[in-house]
PDB file of N, CA and C in Angstrom:
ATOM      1  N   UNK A   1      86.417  89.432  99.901  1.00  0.00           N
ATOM      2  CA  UNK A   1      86.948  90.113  98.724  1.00  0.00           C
ATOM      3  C   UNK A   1      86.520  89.397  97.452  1.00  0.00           C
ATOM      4  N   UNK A   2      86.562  88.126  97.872  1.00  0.00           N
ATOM      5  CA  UNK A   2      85.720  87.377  96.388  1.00  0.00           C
ATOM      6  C   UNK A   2      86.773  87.473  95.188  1.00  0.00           C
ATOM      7  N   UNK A   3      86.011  88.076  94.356  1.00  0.00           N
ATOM      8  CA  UNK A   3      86.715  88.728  92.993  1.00  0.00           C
ATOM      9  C   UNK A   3      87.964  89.256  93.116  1.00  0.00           C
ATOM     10  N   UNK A   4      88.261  89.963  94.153  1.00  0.00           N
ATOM     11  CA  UNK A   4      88.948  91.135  93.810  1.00  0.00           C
ATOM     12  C   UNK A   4      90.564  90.620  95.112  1.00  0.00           C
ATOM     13  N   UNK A   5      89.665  89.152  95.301  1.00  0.00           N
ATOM     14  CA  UNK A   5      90.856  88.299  96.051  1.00  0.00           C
ATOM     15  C   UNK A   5      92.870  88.839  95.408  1.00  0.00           C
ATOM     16  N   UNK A   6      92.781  88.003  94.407  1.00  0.00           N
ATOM     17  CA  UNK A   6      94.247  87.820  93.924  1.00  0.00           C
ATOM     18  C   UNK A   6      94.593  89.237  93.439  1.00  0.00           C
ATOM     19  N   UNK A   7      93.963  90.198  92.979  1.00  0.00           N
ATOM     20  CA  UNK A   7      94.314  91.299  92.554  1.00  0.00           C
ATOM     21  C   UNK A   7      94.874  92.317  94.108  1.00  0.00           C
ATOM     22  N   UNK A   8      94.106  91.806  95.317  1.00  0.00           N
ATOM     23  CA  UNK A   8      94.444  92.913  96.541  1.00  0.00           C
ATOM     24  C   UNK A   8      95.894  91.888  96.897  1.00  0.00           C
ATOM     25  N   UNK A   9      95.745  90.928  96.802  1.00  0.00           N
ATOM     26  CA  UNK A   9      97.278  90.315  97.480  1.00  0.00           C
ATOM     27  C   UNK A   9      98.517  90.598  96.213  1.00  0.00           C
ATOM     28  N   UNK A  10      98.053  90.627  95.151  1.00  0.00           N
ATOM     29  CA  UNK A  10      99.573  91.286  94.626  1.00  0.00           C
ATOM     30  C   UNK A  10      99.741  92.941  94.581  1.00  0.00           C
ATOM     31  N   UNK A  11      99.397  93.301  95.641  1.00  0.00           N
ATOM     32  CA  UNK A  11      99.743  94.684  96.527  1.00  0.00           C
ATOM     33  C   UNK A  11     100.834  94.286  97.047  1.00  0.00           C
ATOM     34  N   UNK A  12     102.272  94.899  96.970  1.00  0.00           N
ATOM     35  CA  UNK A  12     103.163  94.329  97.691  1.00  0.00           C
ATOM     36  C   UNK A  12     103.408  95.235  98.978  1.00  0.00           C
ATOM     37  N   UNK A  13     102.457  96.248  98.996  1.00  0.00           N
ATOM     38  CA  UNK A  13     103.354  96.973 100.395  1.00  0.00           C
ATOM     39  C   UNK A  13     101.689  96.593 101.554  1.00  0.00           C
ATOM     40  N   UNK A  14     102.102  96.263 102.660  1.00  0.00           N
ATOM     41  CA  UNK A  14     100.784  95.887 103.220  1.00  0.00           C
ATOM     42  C   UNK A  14     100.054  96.778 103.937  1.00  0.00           C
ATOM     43  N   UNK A  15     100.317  98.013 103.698  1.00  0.00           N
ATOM     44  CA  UNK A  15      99.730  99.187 103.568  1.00  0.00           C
ATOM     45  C   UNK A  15      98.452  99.719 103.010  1.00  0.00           C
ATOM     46  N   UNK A  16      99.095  99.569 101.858  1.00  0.00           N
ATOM     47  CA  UNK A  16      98.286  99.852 100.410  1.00  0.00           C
ATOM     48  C   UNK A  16      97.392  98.566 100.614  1.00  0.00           C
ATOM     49  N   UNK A  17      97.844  97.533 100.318  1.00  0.00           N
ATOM     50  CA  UNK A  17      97.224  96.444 100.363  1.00  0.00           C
ATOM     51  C   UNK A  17      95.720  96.411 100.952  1.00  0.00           C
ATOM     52  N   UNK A  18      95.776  96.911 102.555  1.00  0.00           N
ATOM     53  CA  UNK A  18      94.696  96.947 103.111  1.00  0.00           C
ATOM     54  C   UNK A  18      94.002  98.320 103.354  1.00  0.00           C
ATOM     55  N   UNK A  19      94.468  99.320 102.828  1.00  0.00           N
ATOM     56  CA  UNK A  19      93.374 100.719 102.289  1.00  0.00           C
ATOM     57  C   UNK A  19      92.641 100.262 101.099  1.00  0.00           C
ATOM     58  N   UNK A  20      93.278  99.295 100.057  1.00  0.00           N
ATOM     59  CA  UNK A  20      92.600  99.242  98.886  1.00  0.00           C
ATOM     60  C   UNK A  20      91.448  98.265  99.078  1.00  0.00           C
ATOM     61  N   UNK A  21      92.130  97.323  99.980  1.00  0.00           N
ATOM     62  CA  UNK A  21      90.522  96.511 100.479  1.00  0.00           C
ATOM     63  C   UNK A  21      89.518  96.655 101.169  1.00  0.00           C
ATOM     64  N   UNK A  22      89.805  97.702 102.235  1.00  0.00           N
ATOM     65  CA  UNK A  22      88.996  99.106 103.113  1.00  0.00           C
ATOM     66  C   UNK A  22      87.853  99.643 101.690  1.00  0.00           C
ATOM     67  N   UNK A  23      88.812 100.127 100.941  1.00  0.00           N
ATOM     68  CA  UNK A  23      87.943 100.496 100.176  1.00  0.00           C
ATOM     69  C   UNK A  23      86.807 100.195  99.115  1.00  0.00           C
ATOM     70  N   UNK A  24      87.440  99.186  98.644  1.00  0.00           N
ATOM     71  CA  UNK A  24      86.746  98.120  97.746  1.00  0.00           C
ATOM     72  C   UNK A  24      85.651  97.533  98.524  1.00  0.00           C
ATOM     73  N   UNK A  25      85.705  96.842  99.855  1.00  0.00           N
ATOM     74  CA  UNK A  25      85.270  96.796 100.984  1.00  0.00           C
ATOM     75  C   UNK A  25      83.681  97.390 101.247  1.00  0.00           C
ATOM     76  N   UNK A  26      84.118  98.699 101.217  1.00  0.00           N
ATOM     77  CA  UNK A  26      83.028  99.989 101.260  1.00  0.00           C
ATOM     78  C   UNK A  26      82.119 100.123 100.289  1.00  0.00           C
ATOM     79  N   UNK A  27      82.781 100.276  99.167  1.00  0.00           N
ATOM     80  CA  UNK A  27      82.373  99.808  97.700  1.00  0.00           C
ATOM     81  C   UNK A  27      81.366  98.773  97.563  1.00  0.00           C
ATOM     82  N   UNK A  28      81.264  97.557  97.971  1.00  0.00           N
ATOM     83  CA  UNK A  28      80.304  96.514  98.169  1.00  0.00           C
ATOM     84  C   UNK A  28      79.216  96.868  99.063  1.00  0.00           C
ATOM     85  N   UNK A  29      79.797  96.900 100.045  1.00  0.00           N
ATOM     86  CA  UNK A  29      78.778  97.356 101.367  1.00  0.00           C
ATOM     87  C   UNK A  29      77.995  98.184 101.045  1.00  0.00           C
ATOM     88  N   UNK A  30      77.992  99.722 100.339  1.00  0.00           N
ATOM     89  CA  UNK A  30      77.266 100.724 100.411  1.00  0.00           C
ATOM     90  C   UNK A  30      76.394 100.001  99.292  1.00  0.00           C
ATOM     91  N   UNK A  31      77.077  99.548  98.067  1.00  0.00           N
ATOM     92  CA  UNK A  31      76.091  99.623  96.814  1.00  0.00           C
ATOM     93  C   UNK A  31      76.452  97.679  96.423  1.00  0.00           C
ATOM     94  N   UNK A  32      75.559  96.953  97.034  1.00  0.00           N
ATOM     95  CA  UNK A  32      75.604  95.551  96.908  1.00  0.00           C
ATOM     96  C   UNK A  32      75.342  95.397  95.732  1.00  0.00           C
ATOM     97  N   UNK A  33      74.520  95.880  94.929  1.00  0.00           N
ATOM     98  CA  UNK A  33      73.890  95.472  93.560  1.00  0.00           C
ATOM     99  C   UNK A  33      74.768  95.634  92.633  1.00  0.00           C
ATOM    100  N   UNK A  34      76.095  96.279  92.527  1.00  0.00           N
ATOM    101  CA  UNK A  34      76.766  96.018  91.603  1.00  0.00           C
ATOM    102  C   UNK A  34      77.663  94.894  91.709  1.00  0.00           C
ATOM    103  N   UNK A  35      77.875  94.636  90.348  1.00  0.00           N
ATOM    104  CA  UNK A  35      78.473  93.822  90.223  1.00  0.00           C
ATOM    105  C   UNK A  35      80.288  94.106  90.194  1.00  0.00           C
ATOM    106  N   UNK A  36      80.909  93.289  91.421  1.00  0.00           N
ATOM    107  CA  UNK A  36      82.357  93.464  91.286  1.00  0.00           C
ATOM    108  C   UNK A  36      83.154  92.594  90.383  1.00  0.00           C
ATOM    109  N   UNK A  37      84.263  93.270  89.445  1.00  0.00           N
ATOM    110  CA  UNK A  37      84.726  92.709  88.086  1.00  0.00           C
ATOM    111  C   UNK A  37      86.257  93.349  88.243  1.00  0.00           C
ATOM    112  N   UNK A  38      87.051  92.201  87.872  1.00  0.00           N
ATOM    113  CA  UNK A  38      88.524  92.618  87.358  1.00  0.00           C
ATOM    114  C   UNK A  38      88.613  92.844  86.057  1.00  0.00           C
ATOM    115  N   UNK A  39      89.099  94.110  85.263  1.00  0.00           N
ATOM    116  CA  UNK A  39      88.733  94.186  83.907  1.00  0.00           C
ATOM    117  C   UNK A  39      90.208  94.679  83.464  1.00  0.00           C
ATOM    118  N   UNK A  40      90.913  94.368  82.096  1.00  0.00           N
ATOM    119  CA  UNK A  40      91.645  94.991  82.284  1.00  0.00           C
ATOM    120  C   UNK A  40      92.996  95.168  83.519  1.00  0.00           C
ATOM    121  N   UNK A  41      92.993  95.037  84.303  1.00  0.00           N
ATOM    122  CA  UNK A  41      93.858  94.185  85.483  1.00  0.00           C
ATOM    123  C   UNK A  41      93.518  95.655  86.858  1.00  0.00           C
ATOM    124  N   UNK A  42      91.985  95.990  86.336  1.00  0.00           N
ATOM    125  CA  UNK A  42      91.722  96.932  87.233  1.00  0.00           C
ATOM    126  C   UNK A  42      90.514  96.774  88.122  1.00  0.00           C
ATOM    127  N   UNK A  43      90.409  96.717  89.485  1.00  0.00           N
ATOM    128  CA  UNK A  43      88.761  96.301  90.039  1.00  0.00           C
ATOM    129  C   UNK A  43      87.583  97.202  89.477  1.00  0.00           C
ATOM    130  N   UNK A  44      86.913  96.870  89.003  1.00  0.00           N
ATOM    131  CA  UNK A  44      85.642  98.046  88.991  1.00  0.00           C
ATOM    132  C   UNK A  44      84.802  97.136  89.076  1.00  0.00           C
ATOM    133  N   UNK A  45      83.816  97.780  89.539  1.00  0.00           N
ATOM    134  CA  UNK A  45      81.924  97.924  89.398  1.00  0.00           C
ATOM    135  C   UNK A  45      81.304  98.159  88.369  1.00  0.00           C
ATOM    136  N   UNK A  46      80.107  96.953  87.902  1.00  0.00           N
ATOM    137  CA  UNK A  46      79.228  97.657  86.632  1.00  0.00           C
ATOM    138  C   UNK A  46      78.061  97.626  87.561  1.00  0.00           C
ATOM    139  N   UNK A  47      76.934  97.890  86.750  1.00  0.00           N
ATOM    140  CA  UNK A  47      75.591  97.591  87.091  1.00  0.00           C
ATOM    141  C   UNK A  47      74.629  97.231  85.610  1.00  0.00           C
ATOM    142  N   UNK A  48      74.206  96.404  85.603  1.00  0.00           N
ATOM    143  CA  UNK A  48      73.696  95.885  84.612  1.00  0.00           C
ATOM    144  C   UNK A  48      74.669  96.257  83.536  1.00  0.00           C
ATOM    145  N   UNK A  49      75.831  95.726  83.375  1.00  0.00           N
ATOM    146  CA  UNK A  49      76.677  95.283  81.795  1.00  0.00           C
ATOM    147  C   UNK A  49      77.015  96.937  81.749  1.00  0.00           C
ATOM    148  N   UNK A  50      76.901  97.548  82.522  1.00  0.00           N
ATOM    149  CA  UNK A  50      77.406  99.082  82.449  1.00  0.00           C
ATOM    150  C   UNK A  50      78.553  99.510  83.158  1.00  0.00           C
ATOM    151  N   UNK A  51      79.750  99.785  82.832  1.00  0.00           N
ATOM    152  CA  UNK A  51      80.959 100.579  83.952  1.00  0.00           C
ATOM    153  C   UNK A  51      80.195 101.678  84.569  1.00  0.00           C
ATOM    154  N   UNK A  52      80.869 101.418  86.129  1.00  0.00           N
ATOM    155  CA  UNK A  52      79.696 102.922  87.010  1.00  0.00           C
ATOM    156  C   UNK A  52      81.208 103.324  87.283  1.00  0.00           C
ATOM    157  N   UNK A  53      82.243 102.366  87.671  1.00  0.00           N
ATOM    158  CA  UNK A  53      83.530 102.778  88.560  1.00  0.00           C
ATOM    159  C   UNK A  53      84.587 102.171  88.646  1.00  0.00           C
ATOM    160  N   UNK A  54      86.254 102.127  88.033  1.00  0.00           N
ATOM    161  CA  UNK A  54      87.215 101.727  88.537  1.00  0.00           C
ATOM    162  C   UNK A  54      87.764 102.452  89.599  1.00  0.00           C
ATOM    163  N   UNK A  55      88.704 101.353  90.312  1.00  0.00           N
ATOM    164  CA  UNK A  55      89.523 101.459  91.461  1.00  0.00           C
ATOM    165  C   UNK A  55      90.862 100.860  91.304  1.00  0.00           C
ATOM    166  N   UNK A  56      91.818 101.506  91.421  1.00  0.00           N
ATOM    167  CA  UNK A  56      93.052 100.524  91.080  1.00  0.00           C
ATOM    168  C   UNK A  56      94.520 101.367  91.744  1.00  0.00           C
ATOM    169  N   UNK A  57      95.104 100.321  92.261  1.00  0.00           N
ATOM    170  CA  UNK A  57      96.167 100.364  92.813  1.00  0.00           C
ATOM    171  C   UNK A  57      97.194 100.812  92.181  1.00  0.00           C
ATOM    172  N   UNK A  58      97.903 102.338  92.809  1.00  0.00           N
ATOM    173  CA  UNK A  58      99.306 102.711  91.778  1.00  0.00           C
ATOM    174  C   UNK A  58     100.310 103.094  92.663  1.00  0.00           C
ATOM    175  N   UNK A  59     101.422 102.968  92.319  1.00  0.00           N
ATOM    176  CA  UNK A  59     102.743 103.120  93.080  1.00  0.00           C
ATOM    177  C   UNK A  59     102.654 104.106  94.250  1.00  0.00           C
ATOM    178  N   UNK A  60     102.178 105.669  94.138  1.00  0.00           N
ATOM    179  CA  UNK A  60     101.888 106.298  95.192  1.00  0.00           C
ATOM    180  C   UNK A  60     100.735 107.119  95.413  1.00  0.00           C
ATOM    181  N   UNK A  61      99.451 106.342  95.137  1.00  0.00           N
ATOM    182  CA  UNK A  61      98.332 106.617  95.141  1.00  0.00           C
ATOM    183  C   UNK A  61      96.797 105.490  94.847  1.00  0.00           C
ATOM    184  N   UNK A  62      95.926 105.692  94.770  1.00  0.00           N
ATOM    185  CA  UNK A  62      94.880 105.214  94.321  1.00  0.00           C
ATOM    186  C   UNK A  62      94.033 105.444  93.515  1.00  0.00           C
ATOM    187  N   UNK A  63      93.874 105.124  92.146  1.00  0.00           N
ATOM    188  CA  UNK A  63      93.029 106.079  91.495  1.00  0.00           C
ATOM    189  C   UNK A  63      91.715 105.439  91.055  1.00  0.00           C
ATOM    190  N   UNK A  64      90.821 106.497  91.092  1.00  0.00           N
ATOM    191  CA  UNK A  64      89.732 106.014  90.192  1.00  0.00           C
ATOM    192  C   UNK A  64      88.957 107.086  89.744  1.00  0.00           C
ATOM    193  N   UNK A  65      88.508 106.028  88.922  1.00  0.00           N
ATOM    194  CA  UNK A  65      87.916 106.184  87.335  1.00  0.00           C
ATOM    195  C   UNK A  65      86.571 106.003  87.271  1.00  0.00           C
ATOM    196  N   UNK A  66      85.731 106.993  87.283  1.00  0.00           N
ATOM    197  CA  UNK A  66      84.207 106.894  87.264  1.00  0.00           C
ATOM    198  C   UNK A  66      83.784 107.669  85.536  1.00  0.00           C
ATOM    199  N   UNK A  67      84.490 107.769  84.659  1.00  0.00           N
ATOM    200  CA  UNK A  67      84.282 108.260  83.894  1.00  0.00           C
ATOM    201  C   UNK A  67      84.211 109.762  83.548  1.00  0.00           C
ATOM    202  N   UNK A  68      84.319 110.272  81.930  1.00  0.00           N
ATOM    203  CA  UNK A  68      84.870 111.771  82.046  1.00  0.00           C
ATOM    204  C   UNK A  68      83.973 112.787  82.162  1.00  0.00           C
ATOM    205  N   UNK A  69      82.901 112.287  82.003  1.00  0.00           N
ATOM    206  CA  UNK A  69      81.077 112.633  82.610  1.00  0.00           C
ATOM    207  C   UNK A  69      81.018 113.107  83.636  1.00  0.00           C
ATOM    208  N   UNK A  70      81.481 112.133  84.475  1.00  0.00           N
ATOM    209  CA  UNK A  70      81.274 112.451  85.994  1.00  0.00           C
ATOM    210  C   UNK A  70      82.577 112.905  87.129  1.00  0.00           C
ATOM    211  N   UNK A  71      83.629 112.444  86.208  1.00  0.00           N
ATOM    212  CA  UNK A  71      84.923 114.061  86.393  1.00  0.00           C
ATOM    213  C   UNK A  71      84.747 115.253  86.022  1.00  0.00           C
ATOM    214  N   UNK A  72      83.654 115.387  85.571  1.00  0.00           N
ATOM    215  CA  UNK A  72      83.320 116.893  84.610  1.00  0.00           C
ATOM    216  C   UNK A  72      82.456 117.483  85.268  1.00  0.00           C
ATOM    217  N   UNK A  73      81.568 116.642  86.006  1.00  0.00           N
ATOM    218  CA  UNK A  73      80.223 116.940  86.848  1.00  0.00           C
ATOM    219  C   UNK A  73      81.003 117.395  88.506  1.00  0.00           C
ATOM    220  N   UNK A  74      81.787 116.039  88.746  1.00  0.00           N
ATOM    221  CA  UNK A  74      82.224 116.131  90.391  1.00  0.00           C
ATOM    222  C   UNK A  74      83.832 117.346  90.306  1.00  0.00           C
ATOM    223  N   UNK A  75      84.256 118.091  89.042  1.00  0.00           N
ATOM    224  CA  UNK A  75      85.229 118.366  89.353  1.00  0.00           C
ATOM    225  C   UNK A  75      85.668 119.744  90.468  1.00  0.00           C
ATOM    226  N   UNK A  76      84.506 120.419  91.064  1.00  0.00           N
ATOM    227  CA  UNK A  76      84.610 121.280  91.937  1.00  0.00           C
ATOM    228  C   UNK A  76      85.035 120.078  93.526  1.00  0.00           C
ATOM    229  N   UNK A  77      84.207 119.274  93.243  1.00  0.00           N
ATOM    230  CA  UNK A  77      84.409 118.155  94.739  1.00  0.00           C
ATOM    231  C   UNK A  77      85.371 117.615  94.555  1.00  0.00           C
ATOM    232  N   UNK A  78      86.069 117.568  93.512  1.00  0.00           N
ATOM    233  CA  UNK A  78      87.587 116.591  93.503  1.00  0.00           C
ATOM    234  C   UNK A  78      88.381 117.533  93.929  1.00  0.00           C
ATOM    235  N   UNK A  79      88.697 118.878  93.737  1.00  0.00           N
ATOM    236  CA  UNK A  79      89.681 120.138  93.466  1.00  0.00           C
ATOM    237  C   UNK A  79      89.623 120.062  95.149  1.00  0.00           C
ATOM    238  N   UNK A  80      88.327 120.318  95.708  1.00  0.00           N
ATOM    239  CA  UNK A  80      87.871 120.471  96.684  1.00  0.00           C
ATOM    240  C   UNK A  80      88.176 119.324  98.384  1.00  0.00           C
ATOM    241  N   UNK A  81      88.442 118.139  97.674  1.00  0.00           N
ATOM    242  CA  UNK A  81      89.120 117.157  98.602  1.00  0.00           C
ATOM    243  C   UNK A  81      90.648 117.024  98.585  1.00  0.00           C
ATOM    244  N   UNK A  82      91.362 117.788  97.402  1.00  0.00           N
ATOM    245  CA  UNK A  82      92.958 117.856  97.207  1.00  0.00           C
ATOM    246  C   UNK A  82      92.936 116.861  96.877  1.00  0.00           C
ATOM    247  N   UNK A  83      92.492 116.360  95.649  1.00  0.00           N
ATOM    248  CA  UNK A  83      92.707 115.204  94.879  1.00  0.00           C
ATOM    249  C   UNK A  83      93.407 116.178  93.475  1.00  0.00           C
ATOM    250  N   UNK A  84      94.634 115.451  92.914  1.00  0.00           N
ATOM    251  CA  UNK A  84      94.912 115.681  91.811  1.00  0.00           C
ATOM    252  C   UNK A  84      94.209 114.675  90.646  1.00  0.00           C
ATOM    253  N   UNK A  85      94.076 115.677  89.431  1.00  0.00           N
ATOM    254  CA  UNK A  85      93.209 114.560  88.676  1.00  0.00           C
ATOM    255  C   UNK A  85      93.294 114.735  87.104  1.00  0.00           C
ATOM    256  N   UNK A  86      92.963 113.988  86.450  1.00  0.00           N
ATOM    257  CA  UNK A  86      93.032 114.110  84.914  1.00  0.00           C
ATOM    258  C   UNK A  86      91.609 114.235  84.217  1.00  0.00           C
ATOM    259  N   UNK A  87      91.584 113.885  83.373  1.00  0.00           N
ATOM    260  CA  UNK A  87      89.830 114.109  82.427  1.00  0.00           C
ATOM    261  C   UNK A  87      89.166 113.124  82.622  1.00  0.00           C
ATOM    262  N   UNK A  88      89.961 111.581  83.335  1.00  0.00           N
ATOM    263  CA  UNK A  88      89.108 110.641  83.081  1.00  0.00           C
ATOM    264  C   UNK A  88      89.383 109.827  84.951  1.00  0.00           C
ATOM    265  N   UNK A  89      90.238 110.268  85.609  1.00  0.00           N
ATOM    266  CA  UNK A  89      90.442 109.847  87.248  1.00  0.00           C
ATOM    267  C   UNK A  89      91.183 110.929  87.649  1.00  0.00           C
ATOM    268  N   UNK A  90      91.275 110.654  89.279  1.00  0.00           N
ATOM    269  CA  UNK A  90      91.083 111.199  90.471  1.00  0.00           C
ATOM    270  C   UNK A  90      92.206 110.355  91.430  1.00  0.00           C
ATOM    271  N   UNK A  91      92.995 111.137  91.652  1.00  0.00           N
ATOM    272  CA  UNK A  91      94.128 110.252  92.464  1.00  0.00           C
ATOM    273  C   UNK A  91      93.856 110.164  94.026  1.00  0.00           C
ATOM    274  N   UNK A  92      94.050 109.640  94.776  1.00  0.00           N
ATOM    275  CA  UNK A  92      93.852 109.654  96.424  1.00  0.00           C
ATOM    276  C   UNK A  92      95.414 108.990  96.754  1.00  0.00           C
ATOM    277  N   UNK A  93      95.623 109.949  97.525  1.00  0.00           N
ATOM    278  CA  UNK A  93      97.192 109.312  98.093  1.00  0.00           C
ATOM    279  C   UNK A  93      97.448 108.590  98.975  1.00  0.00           C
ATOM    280  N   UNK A  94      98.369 107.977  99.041  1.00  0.00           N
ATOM    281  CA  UNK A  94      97.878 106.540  99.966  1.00  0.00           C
ATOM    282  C   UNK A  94      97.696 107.347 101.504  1.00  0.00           C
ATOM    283  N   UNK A  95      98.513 108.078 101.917  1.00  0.00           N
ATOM    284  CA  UNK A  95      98.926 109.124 103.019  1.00  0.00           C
ATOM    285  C   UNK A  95      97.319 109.810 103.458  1.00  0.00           C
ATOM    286  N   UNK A  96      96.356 110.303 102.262  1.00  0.00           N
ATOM    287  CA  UNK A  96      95.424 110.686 102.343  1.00  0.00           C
ATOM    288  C   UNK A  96      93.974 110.577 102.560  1.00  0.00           C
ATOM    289  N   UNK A  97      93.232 110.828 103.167  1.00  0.00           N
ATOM    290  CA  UNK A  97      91.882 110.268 103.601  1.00  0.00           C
ATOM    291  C   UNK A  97      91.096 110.107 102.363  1.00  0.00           C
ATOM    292  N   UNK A  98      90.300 109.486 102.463  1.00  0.00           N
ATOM    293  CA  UNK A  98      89.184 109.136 101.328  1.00  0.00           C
ATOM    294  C   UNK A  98      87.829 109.558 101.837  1.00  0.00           C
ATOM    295  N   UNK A  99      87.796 110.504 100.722  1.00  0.00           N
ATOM    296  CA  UNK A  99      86.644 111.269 100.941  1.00  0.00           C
ATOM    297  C   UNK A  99      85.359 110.440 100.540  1.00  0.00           C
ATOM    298  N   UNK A 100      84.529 109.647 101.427  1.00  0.00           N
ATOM    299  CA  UNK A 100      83.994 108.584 100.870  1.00  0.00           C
ATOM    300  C   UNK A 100      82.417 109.297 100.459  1.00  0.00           C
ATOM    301  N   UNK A 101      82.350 110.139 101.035  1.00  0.00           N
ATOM    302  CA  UNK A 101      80.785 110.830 101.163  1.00  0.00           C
ATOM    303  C   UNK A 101      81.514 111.218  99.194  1.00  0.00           C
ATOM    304  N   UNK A 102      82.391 111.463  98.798  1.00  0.00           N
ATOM    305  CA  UNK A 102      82.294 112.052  97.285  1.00  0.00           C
ATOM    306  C   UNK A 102      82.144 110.470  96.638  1.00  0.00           C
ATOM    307  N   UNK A 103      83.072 109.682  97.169  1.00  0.00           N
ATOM    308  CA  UNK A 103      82.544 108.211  96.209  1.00  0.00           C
ATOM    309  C   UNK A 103      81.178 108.046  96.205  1.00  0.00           C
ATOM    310  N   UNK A 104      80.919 108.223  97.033  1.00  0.00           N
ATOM    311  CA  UNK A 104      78.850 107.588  97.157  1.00  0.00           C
ATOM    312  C   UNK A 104      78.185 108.654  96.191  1.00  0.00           C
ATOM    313  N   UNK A 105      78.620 109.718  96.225  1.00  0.00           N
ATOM    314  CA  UNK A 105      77.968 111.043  94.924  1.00  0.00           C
ATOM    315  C   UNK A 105      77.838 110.590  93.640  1.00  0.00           C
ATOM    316  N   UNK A 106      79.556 110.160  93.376  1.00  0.00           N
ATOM    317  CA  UNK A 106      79.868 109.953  91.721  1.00  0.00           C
ATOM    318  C   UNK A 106      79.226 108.396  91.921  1.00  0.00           C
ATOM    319  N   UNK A 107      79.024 107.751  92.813  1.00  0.00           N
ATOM    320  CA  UNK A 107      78.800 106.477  92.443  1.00  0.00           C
ATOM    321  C   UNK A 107      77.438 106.182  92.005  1.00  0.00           C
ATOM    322  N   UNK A 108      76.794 107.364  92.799  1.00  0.00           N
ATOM    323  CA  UNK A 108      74.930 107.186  92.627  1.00  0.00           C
ATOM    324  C   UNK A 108      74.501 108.088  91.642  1.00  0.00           C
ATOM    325  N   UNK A 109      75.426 109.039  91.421  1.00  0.00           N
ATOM    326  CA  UNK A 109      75.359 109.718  90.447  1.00  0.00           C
ATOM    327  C   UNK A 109      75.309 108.949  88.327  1.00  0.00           C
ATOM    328  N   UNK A 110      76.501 107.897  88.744  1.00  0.00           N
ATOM    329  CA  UNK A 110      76.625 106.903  87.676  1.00  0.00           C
ATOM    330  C   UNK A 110      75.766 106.211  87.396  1.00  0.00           C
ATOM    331  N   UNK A 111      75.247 105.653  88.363  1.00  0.00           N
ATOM    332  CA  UNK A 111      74.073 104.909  88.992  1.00  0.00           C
ATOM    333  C   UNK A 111      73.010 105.194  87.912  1.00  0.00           C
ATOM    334  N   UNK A 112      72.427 106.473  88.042  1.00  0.00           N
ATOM    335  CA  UNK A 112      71.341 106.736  87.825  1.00  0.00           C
ATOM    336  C   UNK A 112      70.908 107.480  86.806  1.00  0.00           C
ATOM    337  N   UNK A 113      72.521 107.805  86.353  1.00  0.00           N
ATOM    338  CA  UNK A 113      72.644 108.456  84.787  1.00  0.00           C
ATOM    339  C   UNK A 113      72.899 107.232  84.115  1.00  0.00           C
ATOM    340  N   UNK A 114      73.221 106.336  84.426  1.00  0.00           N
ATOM    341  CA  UNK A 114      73.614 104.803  83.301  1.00  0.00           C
ATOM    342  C   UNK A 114      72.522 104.380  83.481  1.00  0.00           C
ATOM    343  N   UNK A 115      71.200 104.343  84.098  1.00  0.00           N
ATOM    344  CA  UNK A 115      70.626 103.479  84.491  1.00  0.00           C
ATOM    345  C   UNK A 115      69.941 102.663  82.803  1.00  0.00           C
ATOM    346  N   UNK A 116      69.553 103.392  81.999  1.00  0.00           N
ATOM    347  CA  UNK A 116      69.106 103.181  80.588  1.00  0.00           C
ATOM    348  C   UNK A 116      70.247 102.644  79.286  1.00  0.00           C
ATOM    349  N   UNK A 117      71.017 102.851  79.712  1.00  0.00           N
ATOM    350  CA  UNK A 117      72.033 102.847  79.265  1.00  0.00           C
ATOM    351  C   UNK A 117      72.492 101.194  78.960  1.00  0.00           C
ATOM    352  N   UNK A 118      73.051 100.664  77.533  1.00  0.00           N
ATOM    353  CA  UNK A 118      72.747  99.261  77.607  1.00  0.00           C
ATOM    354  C   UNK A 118      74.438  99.168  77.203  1.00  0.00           C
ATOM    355  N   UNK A 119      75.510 100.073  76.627  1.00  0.00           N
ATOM    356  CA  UNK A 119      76.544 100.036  76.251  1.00  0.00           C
ATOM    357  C   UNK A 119      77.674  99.939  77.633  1.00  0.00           C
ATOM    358  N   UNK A 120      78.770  99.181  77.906  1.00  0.00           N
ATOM    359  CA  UNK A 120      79.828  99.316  78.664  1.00  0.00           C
ATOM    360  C   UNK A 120      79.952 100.717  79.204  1.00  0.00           C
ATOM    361  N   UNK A 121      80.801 101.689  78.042  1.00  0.00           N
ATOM    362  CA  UNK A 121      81.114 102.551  78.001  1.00  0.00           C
ATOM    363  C   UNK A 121      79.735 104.078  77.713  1.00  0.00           C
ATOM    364  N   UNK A 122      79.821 105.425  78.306  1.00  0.00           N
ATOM    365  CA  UNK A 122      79.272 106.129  77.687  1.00  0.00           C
ATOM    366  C   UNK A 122      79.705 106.329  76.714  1.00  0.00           C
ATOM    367  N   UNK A 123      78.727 106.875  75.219  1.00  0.00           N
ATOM    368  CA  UNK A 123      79.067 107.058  74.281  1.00  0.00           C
ATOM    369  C   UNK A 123      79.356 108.879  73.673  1.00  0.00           C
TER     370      UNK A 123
END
């Protein structure tokens, strides 16, 4: 877990605890080249000095945050996995499967639309 050590152990239910590290987990594995970062008191991924993706632990869910770009782009596949969601994340319930084939979309999708891109944030 590295980085993202002390942030998965103050998970207090050990549930959650270990879906969020499953996932984060996955997160590394599929796409090594980013870089994993606690920002804000939330895990995400950049790639070169760029946000591609938060992940972060909430009372009865998981949400993340790939930006409102790519909630705007993936929002037929979010509606579509029964994720409830806002303009800027995507909730996954702890109860609920993780549709990981859609993380790897928005993730390579970020990927490769940030790739030029020298700012944190899109502008």
């Amino acid at each position: 877990m590295g980085v993202f050590e002390a942030y998965v152990a103050g998970i207090e239910n050990p549930g959650h605890r270990n879906r969020m590290e499953e996932i984060l987990n996955w997160v590394m594995e599929q796409f090594p080249q980013l870089e994993p970062q606690v920002k804000w008191n939330t895990p995400m991924f950049t790639d070169h000095g760029t946000f591609i993706i938060g992940i972060d632990a909430a009372k009865h869910h998981v949400s993340v945050a790939p930006e409102e770009v790519t909630m705007t782009h993936f929002a037929d596949r979010i509606e579509q996995a029964g994720y409830s969601a806002t303009k800027g994340l995507f909730r996954i319930k702890w109860k609920d499967p993780v549709d990981y084939k859609l993380l790897e979309k928005m993730i390579t999708y970020n990927i490769q639309d940030k790739a030029e891109m020298t700012s944190f944030w899109r502008k």
